[in-house]
C-alpha atoms as a PDB file:
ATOM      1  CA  UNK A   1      33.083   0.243  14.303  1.00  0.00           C
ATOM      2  CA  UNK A   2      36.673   1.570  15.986  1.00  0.00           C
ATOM      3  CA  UNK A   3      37.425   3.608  13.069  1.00  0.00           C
ATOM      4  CA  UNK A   4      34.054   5.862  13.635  1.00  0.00           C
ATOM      5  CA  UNK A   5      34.127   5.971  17.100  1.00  0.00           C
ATOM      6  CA  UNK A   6      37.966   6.993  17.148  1.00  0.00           C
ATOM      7  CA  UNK A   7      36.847   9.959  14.254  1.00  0.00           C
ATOM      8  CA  UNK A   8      33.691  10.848  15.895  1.00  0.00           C
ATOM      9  CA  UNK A   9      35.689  10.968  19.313  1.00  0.00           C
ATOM     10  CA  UNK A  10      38.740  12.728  17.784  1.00  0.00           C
ATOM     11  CA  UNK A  11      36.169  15.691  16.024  1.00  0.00           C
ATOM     12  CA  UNK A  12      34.423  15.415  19.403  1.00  0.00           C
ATOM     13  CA  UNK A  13      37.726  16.622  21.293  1.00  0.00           C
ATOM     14  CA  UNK A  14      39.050  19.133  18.466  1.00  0.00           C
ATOM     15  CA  UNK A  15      35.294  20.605  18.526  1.00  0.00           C
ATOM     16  CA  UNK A  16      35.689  20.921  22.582  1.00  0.00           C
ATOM     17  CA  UNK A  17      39.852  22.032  22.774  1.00  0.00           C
ATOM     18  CA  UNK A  18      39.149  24.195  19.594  1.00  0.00           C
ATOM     19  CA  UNK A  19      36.116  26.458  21.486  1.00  0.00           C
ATOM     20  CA  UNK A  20      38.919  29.230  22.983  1.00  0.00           C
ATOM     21  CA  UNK A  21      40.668  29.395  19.726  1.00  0.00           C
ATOM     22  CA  UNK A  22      36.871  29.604  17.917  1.00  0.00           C
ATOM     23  CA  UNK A  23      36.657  32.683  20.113  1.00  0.00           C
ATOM     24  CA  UNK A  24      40.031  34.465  19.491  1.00  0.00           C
ATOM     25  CA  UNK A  25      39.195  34.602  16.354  1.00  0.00           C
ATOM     26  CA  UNK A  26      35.931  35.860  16.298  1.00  0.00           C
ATOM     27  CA  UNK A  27      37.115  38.700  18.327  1.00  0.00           C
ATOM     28  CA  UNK A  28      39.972  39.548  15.707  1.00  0.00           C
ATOM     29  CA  UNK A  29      37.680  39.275  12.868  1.00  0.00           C
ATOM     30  CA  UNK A  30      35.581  41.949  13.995  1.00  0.00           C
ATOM     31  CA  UNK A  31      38.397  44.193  13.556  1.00  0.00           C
ATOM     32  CA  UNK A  32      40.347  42.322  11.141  1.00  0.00           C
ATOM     33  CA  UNK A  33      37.930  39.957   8.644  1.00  0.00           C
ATOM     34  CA  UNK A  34      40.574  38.135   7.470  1.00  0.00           C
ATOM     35  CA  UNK A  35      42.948  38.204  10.751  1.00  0.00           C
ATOM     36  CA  UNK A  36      41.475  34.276  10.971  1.00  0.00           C
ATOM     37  CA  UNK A  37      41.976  32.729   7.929  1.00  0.00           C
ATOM     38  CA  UNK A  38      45.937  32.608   8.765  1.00  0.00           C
ATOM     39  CA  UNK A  39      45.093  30.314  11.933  1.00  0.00           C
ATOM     40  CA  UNK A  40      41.541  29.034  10.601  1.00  0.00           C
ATOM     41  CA  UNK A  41      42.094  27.188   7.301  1.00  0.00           C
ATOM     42  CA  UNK A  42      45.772  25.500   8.408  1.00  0.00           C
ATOM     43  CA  UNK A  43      44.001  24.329  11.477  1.00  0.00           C
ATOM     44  CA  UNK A  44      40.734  22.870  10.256  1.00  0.00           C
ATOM     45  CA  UNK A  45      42.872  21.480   7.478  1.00  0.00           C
ATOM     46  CA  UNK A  46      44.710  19.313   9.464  1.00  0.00           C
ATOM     47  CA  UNK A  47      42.014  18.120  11.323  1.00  0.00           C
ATOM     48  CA  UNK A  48      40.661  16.685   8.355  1.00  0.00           C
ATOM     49  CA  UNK A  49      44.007  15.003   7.205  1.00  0.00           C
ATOM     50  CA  UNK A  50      43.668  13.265  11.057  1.00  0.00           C
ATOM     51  CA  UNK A  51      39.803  12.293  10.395  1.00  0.00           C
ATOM     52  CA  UNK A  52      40.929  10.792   6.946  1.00  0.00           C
ATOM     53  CA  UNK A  53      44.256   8.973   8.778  1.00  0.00           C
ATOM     54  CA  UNK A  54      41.924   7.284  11.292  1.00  0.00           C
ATOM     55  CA  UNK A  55      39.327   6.502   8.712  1.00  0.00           C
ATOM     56  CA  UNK A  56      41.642   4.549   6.981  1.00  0.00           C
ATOM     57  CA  UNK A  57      41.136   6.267   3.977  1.00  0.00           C
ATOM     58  CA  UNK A  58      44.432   5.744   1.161  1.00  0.00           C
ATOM     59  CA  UNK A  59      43.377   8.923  -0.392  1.00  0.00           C
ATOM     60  CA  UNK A  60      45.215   9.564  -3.831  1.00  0.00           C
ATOM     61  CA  UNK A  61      45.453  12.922  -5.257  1.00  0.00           C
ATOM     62  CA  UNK A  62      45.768  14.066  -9.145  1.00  0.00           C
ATOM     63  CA  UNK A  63      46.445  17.003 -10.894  1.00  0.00           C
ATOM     64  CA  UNK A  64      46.361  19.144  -8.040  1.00  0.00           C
ATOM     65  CA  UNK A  65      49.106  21.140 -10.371  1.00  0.00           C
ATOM     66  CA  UNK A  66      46.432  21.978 -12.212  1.00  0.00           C
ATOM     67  CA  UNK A  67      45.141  24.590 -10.172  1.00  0.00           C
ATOM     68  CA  UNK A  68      45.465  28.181 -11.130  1.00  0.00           C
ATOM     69  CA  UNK A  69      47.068  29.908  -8.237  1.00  0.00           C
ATOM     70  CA  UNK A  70      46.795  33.601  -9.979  1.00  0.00           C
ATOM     71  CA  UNK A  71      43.233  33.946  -9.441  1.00  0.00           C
ATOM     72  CA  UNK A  72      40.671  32.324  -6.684  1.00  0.00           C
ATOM     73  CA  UNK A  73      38.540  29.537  -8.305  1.00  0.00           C
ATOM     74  CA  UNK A  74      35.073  27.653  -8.442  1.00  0.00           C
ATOM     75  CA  UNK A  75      35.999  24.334  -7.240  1.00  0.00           C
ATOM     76  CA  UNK A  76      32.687  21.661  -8.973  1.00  0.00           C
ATOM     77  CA  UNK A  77      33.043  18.289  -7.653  1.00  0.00           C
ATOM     78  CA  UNK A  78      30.470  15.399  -7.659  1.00  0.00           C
ATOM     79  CA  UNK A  79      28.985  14.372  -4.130  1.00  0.00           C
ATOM     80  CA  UNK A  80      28.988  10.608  -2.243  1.00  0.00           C
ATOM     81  CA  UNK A  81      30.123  11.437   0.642  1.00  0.00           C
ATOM     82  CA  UNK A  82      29.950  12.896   3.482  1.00  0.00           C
ATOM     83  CA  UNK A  83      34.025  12.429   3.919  1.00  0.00           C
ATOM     84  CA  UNK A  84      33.911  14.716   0.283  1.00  0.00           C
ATOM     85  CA  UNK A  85      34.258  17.807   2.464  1.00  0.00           C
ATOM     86  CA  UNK A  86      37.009  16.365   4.640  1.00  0.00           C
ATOM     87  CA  UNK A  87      39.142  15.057   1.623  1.00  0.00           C
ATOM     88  CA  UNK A  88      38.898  18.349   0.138  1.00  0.00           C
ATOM     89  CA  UNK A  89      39.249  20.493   2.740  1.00  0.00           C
ATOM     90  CA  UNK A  90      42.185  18.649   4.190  1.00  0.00           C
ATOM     91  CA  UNK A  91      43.786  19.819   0.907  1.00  0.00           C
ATOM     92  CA  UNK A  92      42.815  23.592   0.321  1.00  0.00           C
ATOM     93  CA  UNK A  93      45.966  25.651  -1.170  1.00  0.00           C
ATOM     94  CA  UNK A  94      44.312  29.301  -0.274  1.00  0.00           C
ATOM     95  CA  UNK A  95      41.696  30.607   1.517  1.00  0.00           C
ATOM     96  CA  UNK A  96      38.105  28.605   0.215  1.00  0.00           C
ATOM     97  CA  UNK A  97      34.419  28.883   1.471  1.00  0.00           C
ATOM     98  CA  UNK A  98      32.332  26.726   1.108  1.00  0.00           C
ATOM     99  CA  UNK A  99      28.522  26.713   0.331  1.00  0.00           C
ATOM    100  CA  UNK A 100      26.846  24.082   2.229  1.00  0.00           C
ATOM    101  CA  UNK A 101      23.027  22.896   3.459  1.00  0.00           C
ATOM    102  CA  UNK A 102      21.423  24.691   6.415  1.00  0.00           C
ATOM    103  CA  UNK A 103      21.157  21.637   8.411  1.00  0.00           C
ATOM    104  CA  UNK A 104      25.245  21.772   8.929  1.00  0.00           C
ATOM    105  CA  UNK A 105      24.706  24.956  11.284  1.00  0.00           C
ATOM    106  CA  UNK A 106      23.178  21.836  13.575  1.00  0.00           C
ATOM    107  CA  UNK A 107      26.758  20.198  14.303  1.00  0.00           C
ATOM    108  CA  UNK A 108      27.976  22.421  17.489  1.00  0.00           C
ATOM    109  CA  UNK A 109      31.447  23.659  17.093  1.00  0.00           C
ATOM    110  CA  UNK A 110      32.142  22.544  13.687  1.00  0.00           C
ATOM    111  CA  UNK A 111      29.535  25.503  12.408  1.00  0.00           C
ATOM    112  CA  UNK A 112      31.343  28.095  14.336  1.00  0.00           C
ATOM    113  CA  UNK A 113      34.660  27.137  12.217  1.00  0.00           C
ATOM    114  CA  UNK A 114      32.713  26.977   9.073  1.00  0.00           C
ATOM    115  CA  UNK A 115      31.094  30.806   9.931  1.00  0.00           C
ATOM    116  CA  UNK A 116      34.924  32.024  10.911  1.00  0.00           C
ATOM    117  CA  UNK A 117      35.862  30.312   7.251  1.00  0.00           C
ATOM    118  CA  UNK A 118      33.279  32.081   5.254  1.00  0.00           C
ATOM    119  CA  UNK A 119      31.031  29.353   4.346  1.00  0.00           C
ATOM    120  CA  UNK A 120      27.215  30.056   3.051  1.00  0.00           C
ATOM    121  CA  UNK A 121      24.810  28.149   4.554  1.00  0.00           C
ATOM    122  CA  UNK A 122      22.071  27.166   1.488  1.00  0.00           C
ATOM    123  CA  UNK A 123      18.592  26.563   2.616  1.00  0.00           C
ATOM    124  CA  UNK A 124      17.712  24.122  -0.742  1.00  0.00           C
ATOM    125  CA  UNK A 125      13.847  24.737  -0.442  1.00  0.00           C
ATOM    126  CA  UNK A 126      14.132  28.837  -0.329  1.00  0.00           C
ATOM    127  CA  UNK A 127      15.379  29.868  -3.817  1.00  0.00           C
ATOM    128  CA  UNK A 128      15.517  33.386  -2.949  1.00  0.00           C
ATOM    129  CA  UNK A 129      17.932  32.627  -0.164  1.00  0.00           C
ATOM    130  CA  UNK A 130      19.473  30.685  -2.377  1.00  0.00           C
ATOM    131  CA  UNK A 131      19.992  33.349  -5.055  1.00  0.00           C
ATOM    132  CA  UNK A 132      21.063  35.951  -1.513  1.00  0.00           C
ATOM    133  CA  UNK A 133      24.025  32.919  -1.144  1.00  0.00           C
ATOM    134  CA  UNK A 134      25.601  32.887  -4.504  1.00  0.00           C
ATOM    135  CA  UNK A 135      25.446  36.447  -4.215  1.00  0.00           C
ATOM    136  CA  UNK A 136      27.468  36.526  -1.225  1.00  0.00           C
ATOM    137  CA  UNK A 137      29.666  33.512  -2.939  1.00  0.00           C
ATOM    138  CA  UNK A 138      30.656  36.052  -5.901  1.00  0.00           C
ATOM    139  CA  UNK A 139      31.458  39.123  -3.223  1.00  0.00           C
ATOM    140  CA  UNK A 140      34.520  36.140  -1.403  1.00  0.00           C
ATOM    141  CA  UNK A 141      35.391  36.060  -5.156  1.00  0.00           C
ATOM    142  CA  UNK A 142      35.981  39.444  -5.301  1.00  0.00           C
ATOM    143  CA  UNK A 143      37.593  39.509  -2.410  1.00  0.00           C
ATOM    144  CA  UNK A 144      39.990  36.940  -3.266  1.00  0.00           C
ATOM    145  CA  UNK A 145      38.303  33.749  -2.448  1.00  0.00           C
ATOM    146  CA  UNK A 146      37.754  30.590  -3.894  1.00  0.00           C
ATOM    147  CA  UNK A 147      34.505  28.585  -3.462  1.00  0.00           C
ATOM    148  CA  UNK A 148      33.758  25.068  -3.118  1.00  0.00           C
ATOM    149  CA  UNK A 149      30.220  23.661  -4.587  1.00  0.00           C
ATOM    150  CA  UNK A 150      28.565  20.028  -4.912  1.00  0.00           C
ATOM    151  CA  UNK A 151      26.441  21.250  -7.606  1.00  0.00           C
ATOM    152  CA  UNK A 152      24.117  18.393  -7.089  1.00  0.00           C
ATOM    153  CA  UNK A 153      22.689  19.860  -4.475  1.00  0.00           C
ATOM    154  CA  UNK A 154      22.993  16.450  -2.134  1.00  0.00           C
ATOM    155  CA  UNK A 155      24.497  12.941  -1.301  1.00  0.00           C
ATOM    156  CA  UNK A 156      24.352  10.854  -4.783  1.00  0.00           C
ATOM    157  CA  UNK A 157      23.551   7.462  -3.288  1.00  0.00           C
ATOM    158  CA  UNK A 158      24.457   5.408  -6.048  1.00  0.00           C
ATOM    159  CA  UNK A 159      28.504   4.485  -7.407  1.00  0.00           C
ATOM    160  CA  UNK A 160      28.853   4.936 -10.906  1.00  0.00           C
ATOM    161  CA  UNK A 161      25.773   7.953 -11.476  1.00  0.00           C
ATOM    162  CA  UNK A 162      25.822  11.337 -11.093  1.00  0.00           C
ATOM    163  CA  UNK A 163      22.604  13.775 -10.022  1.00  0.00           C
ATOM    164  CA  UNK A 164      22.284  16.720 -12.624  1.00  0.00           C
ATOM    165  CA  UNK A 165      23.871  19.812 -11.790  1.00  0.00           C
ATOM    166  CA  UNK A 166      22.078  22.429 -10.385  1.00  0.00           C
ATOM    167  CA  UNK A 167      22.906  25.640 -12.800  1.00  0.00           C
ATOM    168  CA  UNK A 168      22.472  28.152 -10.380  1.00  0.00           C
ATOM    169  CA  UNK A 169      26.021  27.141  -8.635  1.00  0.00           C
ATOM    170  CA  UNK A 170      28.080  28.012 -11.554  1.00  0.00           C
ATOM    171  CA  UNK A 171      26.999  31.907 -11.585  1.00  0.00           C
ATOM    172  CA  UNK A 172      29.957  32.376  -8.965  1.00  0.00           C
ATOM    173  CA  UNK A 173      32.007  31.810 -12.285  1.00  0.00           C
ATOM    174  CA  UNK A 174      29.880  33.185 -15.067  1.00  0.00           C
ATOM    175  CA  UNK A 175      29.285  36.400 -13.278  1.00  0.00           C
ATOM    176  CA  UNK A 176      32.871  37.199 -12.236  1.00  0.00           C
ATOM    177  CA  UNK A 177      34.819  35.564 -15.060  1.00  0.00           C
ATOM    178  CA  UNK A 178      37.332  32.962 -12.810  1.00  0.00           C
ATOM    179  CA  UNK A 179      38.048  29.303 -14.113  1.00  0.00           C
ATOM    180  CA  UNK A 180      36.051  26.485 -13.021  1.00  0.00           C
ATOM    181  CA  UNK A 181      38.312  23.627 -11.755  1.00  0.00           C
ATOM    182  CA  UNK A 182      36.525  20.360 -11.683  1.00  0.00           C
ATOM    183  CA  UNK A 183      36.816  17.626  -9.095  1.00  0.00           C
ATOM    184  CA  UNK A 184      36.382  14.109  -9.529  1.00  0.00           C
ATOM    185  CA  UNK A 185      36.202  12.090  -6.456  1.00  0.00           C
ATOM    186  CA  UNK A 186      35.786   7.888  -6.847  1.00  0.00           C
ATOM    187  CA  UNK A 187      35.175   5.568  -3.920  1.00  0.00           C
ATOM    188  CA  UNK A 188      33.947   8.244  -1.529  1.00  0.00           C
ATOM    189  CA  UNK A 189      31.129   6.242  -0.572  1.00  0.00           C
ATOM    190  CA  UNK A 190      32.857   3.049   0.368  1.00  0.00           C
ATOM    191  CA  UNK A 191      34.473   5.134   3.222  1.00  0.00           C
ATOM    192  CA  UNK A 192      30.624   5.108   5.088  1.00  0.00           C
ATOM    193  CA  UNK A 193      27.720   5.261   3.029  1.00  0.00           C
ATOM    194  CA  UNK A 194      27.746   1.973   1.492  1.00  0.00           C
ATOM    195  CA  UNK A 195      27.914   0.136   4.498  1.00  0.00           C
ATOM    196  CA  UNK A 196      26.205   2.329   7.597  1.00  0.00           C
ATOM    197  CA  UNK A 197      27.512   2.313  10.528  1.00  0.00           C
ATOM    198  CA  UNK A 198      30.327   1.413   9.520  1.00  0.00           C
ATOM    199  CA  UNK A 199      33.403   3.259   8.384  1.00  0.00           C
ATOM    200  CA  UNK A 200      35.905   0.728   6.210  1.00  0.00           C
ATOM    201  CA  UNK A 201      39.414   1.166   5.022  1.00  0.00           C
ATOM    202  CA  UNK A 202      39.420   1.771   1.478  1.00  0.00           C
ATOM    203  CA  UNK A 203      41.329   3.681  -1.387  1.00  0.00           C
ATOM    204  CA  UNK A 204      39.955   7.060  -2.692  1.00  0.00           C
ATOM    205  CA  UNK A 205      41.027   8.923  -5.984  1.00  0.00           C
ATOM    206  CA  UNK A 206      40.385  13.077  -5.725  1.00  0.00           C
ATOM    207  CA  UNK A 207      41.435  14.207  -9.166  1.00  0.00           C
ATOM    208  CA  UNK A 208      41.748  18.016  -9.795  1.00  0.00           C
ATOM    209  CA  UNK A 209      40.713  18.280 -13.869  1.00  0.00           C
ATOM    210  CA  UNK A 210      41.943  20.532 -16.180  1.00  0.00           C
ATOM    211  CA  UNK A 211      40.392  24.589 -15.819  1.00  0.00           C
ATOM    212  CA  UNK A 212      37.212  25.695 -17.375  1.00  0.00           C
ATOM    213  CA  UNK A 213      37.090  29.197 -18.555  1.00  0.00           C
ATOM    214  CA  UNK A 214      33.831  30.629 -19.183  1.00  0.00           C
ATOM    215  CA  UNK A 215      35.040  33.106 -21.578  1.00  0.00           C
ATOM    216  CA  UNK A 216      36.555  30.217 -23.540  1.00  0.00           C
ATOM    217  CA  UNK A 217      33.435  27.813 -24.005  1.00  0.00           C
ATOM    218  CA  UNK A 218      31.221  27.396 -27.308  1.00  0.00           C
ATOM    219  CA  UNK A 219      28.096  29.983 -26.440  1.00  0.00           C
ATOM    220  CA  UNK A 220      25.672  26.631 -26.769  1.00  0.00           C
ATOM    221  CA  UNK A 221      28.198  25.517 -23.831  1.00  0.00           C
ATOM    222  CA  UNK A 222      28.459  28.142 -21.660  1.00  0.00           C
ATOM    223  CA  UNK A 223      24.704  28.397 -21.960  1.00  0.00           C
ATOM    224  CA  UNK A 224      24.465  24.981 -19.791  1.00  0.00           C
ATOM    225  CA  UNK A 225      27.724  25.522 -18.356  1.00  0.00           C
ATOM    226  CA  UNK A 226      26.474  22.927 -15.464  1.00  0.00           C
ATOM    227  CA  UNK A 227      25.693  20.202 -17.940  1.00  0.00           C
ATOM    228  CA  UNK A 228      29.039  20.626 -19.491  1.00  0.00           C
ATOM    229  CA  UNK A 229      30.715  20.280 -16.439  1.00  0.00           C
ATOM    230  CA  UNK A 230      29.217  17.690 -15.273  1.00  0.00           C
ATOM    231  CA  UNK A 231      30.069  15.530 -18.426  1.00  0.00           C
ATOM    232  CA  UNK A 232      33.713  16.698 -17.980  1.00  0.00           C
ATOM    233  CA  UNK A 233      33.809  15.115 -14.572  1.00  0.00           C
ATOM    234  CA  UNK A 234      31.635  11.687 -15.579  1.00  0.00           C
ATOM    235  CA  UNK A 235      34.168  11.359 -18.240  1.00  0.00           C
ATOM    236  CA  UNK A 236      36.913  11.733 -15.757  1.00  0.00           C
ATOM    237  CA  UNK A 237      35.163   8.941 -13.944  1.00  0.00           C
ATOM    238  CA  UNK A 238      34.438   6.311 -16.466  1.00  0.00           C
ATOM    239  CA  UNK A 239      30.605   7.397 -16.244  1.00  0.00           C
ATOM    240  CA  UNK A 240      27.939   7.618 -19.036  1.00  0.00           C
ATOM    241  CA  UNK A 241      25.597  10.517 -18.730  1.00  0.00           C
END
């Protein structure tokens, strides 16, 4: 129980300290959009590397060399966690929104930094404003952006499966032509979700897979471009799909 009251407490006080900064920004993004993202994403960043210190978490990262760092990116990884955000935020190289569920603009503080960071907020049951958010996912791309999407559209509660992949998520790529890079995350869930309330010390592997270039795939794959990626990750993982 110390480890999640010492990371509730600790994003408690950044939340708090963090409101005057939250504000400085806002006010130079209305003249200068991307003024923030120089104080924004190093900040919130190492926030997250603090959250996943006092969690306990030994988090292991692969292939992160495998990025392209010519061109932003779709970033596809598989969801158990809640801590999935933090380990990947923590390690962002460039500028990355995020598309995440409505209910996150609930959390006070945290979805000012998220709004100031260009995340899209996804109500799941209205597909139109679903369609208006990957729209507004492939205009960051175009304006040099990467994007960050759990395809599976929630928390996967079981280790060892993976939720199909919603198909929608990977227009971001097919409509402006940038690589997919895959994520595979093991033993996210035995940080908190296997054992509520707790949060346990445990080891966690974030592996960055090899690029997928839509212009590159068989037209049978591109054509489920979700599905395919999806079995690139499960392999990745040791998982049968």
């Amino acid at each position: 129980m110390i480890r999640l009251i010492l990371c509730a407490l600790f994003l408690a006080v950044f939340l708090i300290l963090s409101l005057p900064v939250q504000f400085v920004l806002w006010l130079l993004g209305l003249k200068w959009p991307k003024a923030p993202d120089k104080v924004s994403y190093p900040l919130v960043s190492r926030a997250f590397k603090v959250i996943t210190f006092l969690a306990g978490t030994r988090l292991t990262i692969v292939g992160k060399e495998r990025i392209p760092r010519d061109t932003p990116v779709l970033f596809i990884g598989n969801h158990r966690s809640f801590f999935d955000t933090v380990f990947t935020y923590s390690n962002i190289i460039s500028p990355t929104a995020y598309l995440a569920k409505k209910e996150t603009r609930k959390v006070p503080g945290m979805s000012i930094w998220m709004s100031l960071m260009h995340c899209q907020f996804l109500d799941r049951k209205d597909v139109r404003q679903g369609l208006q958010c990957i729209l507004k996912c492939i205009d960051l791309v175009k304006d040099g952006y990467s994007i960050t999407i759990f395809p599976e559209g929630t928390r996967n509660h079981e280790e060892g499966t993976m939720l199909p992949f919603h198909e929608g998520s990977f227009k971001v790529a097919t409509k402006t032509g940038i690589p997919i890079v895959p994520i595979a995350i093991t033993g996210a869930g035995n940080v908190f979700e296997d054992h509520l309330p707790f949060i346990r010390k445990c080891e966690v592997k974030m592996e960055y897979l090899d690029p997928i270039y839509p212009d590159k795939l068989d037209p049978e794959d591109l054509k489920h471009i979700g599905a395919y990626t999806r079995r690139v990750i499960a392999n990745a993982m040791g998982i049968e799909v």
